[in-house]
PDB file of N, CA and C in Angstrom:
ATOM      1  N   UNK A   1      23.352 -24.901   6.940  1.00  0.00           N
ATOM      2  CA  UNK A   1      22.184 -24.054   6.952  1.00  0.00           C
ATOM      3  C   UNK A   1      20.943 -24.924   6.801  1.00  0.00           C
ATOM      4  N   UNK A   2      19.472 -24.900   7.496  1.00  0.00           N
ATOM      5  CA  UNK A   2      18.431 -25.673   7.537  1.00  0.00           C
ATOM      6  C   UNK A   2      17.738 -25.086   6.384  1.00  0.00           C
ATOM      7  N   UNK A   3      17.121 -25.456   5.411  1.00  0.00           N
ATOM      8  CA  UNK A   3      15.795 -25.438   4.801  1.00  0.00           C
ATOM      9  C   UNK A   3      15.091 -24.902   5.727  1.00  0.00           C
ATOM     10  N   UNK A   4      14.376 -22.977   5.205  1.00  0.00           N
ATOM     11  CA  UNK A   4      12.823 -23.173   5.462  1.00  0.00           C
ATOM     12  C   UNK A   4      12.233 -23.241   4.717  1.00  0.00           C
ATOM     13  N   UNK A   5      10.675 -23.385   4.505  1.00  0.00           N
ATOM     14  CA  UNK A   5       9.614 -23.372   3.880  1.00  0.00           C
ATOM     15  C   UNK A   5       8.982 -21.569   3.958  1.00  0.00           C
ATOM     16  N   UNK A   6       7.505 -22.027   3.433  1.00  0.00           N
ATOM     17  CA  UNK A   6       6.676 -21.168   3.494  1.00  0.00           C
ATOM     18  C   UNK A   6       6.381 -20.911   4.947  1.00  0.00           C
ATOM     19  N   UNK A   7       6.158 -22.300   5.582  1.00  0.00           N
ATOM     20  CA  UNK A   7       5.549 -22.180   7.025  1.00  0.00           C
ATOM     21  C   UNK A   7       6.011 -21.288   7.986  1.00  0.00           C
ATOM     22  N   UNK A   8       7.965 -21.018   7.867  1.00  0.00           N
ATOM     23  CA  UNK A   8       8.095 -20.296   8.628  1.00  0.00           C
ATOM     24  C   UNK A   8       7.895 -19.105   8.330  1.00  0.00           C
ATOM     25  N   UNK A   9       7.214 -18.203   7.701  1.00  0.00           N
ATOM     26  CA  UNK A   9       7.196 -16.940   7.112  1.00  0.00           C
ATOM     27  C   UNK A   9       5.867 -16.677   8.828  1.00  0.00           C
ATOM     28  N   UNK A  10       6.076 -15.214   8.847  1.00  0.00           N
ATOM     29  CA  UNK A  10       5.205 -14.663  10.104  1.00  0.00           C
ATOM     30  C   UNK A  10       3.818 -14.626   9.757  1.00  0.00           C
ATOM     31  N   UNK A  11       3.006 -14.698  10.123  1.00  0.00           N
ATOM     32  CA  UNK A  11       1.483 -14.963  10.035  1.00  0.00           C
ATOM     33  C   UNK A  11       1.154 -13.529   9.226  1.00  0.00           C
ATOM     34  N   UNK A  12       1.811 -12.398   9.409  1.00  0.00           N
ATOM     35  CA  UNK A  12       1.248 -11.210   8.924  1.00  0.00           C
ATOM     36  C   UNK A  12       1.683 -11.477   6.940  1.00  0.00           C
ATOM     37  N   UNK A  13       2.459 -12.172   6.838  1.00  0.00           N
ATOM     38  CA  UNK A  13       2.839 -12.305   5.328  1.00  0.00           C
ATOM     39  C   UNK A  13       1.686 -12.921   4.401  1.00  0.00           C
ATOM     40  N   UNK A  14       0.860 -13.937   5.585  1.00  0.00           N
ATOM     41  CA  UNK A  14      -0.024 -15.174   5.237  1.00  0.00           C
ATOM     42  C   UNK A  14      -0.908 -14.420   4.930  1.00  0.00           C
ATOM     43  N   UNK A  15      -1.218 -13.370   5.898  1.00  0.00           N
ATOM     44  CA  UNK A  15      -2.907 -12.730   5.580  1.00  0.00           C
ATOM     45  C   UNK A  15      -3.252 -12.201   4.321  1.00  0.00           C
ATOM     46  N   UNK A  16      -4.047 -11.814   4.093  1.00  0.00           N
ATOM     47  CA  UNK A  16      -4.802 -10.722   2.923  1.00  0.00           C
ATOM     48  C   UNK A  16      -4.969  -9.786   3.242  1.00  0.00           C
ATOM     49  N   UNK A  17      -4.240  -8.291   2.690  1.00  0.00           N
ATOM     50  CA  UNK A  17      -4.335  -7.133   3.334  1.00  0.00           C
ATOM     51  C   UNK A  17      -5.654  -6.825   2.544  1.00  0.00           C
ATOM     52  N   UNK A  18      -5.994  -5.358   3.053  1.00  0.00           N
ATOM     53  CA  UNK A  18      -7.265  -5.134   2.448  1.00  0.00           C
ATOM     54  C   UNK A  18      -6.418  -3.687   1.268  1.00  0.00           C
ATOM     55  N   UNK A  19      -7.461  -3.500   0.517  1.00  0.00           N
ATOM     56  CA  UNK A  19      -6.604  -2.283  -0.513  1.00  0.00           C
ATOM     57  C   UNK A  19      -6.349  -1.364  -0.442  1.00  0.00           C
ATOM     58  N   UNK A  20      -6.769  -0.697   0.969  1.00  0.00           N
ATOM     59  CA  UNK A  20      -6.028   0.658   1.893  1.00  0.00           C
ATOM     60  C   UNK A  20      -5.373   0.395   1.993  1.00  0.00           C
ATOM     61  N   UNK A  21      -5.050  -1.512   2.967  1.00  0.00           N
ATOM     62  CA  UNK A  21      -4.055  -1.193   3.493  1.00  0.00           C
ATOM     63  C   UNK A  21      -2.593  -1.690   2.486  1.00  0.00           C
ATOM     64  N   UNK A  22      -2.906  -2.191   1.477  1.00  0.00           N
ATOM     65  CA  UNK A  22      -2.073  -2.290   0.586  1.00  0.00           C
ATOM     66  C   UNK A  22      -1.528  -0.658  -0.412  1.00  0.00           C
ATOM     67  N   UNK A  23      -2.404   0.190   0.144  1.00  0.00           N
ATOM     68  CA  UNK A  23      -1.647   1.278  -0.422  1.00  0.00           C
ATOM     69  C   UNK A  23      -0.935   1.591   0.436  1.00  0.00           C
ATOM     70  N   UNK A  24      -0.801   1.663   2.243  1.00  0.00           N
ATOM     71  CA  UNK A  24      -0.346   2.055   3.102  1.00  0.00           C
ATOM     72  C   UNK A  24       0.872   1.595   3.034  1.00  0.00           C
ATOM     73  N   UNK A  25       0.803   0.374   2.799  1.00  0.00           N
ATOM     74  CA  UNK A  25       2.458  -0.388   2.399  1.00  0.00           C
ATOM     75  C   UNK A  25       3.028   0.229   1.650  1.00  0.00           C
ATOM     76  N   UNK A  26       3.122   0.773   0.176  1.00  0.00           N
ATOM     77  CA  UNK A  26       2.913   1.169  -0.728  1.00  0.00           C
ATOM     78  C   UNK A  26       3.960   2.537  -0.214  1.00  0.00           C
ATOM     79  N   UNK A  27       2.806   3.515   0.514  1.00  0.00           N
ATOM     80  CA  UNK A  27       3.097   4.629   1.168  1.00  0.00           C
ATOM     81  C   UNK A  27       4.648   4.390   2.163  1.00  0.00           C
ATOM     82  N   UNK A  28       4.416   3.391   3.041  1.00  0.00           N
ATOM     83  CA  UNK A  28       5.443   3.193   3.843  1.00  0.00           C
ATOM     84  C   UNK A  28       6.782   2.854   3.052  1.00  0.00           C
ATOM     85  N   UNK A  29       6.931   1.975   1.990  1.00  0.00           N
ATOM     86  CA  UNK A  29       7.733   1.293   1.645  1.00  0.00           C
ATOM     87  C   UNK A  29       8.421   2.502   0.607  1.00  0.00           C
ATOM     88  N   UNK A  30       7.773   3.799   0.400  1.00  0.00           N
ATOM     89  CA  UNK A  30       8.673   5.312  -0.485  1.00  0.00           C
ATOM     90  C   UNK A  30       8.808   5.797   0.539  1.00  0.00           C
ATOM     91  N   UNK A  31       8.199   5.716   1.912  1.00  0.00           N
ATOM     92  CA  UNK A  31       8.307   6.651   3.225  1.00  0.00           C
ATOM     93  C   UNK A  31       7.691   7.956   2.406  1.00  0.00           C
ATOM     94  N   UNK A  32       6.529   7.911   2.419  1.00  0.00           N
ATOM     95  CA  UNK A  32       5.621   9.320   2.089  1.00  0.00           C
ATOM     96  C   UNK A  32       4.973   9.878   3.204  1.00  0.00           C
ATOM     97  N   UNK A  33       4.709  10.628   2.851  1.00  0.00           N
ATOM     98  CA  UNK A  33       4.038  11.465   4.250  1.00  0.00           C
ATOM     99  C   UNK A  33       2.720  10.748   4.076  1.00  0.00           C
ATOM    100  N   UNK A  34       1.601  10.931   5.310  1.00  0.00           N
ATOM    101  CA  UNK A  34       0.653  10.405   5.385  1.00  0.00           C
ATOM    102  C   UNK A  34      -0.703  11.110   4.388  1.00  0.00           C
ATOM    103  N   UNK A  35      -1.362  10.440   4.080  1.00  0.00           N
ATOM    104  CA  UNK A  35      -2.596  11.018   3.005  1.00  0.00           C
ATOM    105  C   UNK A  35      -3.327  11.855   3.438  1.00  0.00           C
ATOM    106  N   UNK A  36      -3.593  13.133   3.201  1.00  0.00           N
ATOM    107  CA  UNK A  36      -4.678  14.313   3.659  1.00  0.00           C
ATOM    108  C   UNK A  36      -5.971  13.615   3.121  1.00  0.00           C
ATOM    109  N   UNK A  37      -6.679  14.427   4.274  1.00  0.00           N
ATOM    110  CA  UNK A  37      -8.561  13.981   3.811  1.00  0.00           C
ATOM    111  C   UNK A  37      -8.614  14.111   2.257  1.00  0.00           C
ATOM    112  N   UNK A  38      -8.285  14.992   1.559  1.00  0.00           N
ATOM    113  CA  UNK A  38      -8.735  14.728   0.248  1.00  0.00           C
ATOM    114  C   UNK A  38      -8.087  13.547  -0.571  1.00  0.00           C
ATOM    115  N   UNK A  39      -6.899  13.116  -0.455  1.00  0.00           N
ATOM    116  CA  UNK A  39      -5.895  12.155  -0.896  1.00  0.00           C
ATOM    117  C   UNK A  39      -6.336  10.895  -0.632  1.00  0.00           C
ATOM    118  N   UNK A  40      -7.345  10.576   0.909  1.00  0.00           N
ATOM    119  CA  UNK A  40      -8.138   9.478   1.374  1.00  0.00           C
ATOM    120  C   UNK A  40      -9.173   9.246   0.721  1.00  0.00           C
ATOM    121  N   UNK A  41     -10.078  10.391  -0.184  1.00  0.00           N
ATOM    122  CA  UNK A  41     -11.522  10.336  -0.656  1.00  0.00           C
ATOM    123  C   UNK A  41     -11.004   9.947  -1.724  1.00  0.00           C
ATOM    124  N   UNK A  42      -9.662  10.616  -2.875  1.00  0.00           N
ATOM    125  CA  UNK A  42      -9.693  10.262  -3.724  1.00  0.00           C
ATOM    126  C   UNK A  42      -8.850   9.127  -4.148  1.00  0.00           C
ATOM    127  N   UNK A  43      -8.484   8.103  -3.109  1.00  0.00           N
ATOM    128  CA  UNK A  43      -7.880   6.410  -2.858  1.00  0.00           C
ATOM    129  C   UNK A  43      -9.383   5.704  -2.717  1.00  0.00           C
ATOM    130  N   UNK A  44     -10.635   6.671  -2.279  1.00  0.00           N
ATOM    131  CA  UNK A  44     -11.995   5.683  -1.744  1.00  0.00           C
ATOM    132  C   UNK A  44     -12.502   5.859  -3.001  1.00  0.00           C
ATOM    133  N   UNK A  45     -12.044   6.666  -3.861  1.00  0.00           N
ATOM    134  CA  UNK A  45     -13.038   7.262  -5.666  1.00  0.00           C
ATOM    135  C   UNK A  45     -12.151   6.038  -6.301  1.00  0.00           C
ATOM    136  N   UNK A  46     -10.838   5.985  -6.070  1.00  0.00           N
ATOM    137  CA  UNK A  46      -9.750   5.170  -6.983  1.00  0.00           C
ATOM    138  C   UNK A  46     -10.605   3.490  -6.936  1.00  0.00           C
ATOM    139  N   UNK A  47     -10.777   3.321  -5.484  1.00  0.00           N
ATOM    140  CA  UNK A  47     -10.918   2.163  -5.253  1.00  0.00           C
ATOM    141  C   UNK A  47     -11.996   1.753  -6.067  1.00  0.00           C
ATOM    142  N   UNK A  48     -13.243   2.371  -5.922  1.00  0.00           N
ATOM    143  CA  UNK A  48     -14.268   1.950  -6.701  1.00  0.00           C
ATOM    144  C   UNK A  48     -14.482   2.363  -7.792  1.00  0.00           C
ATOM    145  N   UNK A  49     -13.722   2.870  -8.222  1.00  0.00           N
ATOM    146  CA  UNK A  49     -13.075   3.067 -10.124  1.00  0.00           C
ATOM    147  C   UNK A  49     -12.202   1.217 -10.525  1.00  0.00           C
ATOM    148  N   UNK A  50     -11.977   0.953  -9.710  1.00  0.00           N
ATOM    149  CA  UNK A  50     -11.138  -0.367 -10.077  1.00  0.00           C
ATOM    150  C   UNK A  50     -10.087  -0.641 -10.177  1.00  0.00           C
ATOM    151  N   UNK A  51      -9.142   0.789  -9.815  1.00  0.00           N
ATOM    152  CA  UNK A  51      -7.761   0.764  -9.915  1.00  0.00           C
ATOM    153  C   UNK A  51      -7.060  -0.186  -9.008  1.00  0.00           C
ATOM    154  N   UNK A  52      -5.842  -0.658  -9.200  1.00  0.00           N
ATOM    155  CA  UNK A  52      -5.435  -1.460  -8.227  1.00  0.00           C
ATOM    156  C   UNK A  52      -4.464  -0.431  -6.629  1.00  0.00           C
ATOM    157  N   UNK A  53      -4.431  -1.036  -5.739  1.00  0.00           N
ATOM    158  CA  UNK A  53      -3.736  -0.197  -5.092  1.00  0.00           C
ATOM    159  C   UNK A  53      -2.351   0.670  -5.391  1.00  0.00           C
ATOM    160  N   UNK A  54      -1.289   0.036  -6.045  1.00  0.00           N
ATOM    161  CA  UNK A  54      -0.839   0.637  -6.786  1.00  0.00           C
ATOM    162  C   UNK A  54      -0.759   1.511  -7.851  1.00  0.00           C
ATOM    163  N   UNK A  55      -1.553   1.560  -8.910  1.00  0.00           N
ATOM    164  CA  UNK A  55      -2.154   2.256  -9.389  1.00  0.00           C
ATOM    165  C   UNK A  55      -2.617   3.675  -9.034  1.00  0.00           C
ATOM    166  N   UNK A  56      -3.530   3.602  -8.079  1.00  0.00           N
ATOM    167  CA  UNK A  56      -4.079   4.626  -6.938  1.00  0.00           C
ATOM    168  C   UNK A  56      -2.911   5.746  -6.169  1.00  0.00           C
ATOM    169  N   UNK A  57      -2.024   4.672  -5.711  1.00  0.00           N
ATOM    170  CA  UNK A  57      -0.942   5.166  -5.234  1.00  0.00           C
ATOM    171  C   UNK A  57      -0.307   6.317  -6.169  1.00  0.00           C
ATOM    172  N   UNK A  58       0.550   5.508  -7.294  1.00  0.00           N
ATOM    173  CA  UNK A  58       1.014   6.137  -8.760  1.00  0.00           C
ATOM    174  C   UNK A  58      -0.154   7.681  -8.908  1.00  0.00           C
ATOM    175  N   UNK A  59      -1.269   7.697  -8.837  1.00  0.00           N
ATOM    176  CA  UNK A  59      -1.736   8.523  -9.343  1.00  0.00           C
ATOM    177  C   UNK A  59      -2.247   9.605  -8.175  1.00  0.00           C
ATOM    178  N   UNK A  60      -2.511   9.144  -7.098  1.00  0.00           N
ATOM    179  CA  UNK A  60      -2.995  10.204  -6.131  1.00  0.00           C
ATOM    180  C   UNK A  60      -1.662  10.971  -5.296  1.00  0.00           C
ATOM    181  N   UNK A  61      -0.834   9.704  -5.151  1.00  0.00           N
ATOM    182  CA  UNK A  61       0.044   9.961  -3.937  1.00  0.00           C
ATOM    183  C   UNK A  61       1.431  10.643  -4.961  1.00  0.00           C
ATOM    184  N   UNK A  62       2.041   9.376  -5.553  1.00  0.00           N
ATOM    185  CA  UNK A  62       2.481   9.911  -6.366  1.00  0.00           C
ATOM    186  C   UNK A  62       4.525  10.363  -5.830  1.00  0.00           C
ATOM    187  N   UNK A  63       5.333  10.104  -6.711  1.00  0.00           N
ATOM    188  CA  UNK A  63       7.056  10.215  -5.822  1.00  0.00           C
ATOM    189  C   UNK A  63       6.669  11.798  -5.573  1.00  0.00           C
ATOM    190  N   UNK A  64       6.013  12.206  -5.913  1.00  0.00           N
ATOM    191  CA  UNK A  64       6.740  13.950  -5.578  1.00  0.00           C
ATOM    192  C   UNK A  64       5.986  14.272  -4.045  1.00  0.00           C
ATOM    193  N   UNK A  65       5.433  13.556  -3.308  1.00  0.00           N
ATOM    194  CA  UNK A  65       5.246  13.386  -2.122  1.00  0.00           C
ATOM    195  C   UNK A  65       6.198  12.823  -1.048  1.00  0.00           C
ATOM    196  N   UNK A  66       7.213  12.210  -1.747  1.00  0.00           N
ATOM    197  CA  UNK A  66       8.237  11.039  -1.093  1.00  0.00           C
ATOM    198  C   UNK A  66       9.506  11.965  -0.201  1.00  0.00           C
ATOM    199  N   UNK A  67       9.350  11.635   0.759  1.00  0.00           N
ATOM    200  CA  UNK A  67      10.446  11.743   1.956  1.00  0.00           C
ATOM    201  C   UNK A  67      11.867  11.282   1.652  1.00  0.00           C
ATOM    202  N   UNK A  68      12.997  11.533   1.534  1.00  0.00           N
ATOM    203  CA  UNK A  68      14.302  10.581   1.628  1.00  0.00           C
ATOM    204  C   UNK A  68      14.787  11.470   2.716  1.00  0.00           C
TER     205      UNK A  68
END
């Protein structure tokens, strides 16, 4: 088996998501349904409250939204 590194990881791992889109992950990764307009204003209230994306998530979105 070869050694990889970091290098081979895909360019999308490298980037910096922004903190939507780190809730979107977030969202994707429980498979939740997508955020209603009010659920979006109050992730844009979360954000500039200081919460972290997770956080935001935990409190707006929340498992009782979650798909299996």
């Amino acid at each position: 088996m070869i050694p990889t590194s970091d290098a081979a990881e895909p360019d999308y791992l490298a980037t910096r998501l922004t903190w939507m889109e780190q809730v979107e992950l977030h969202m994707r990764a429980h498979n939740s349904a997508p955020p209603t307009l009010y659920q979006k204003r109050r992730l844009e209230l979360a954000r500039n409250n200081g919460l972290t994306p997770w956080e935001a998530f935990e409190q707006i979105i929340g498992a009782d939204h979650v798909r299996f």
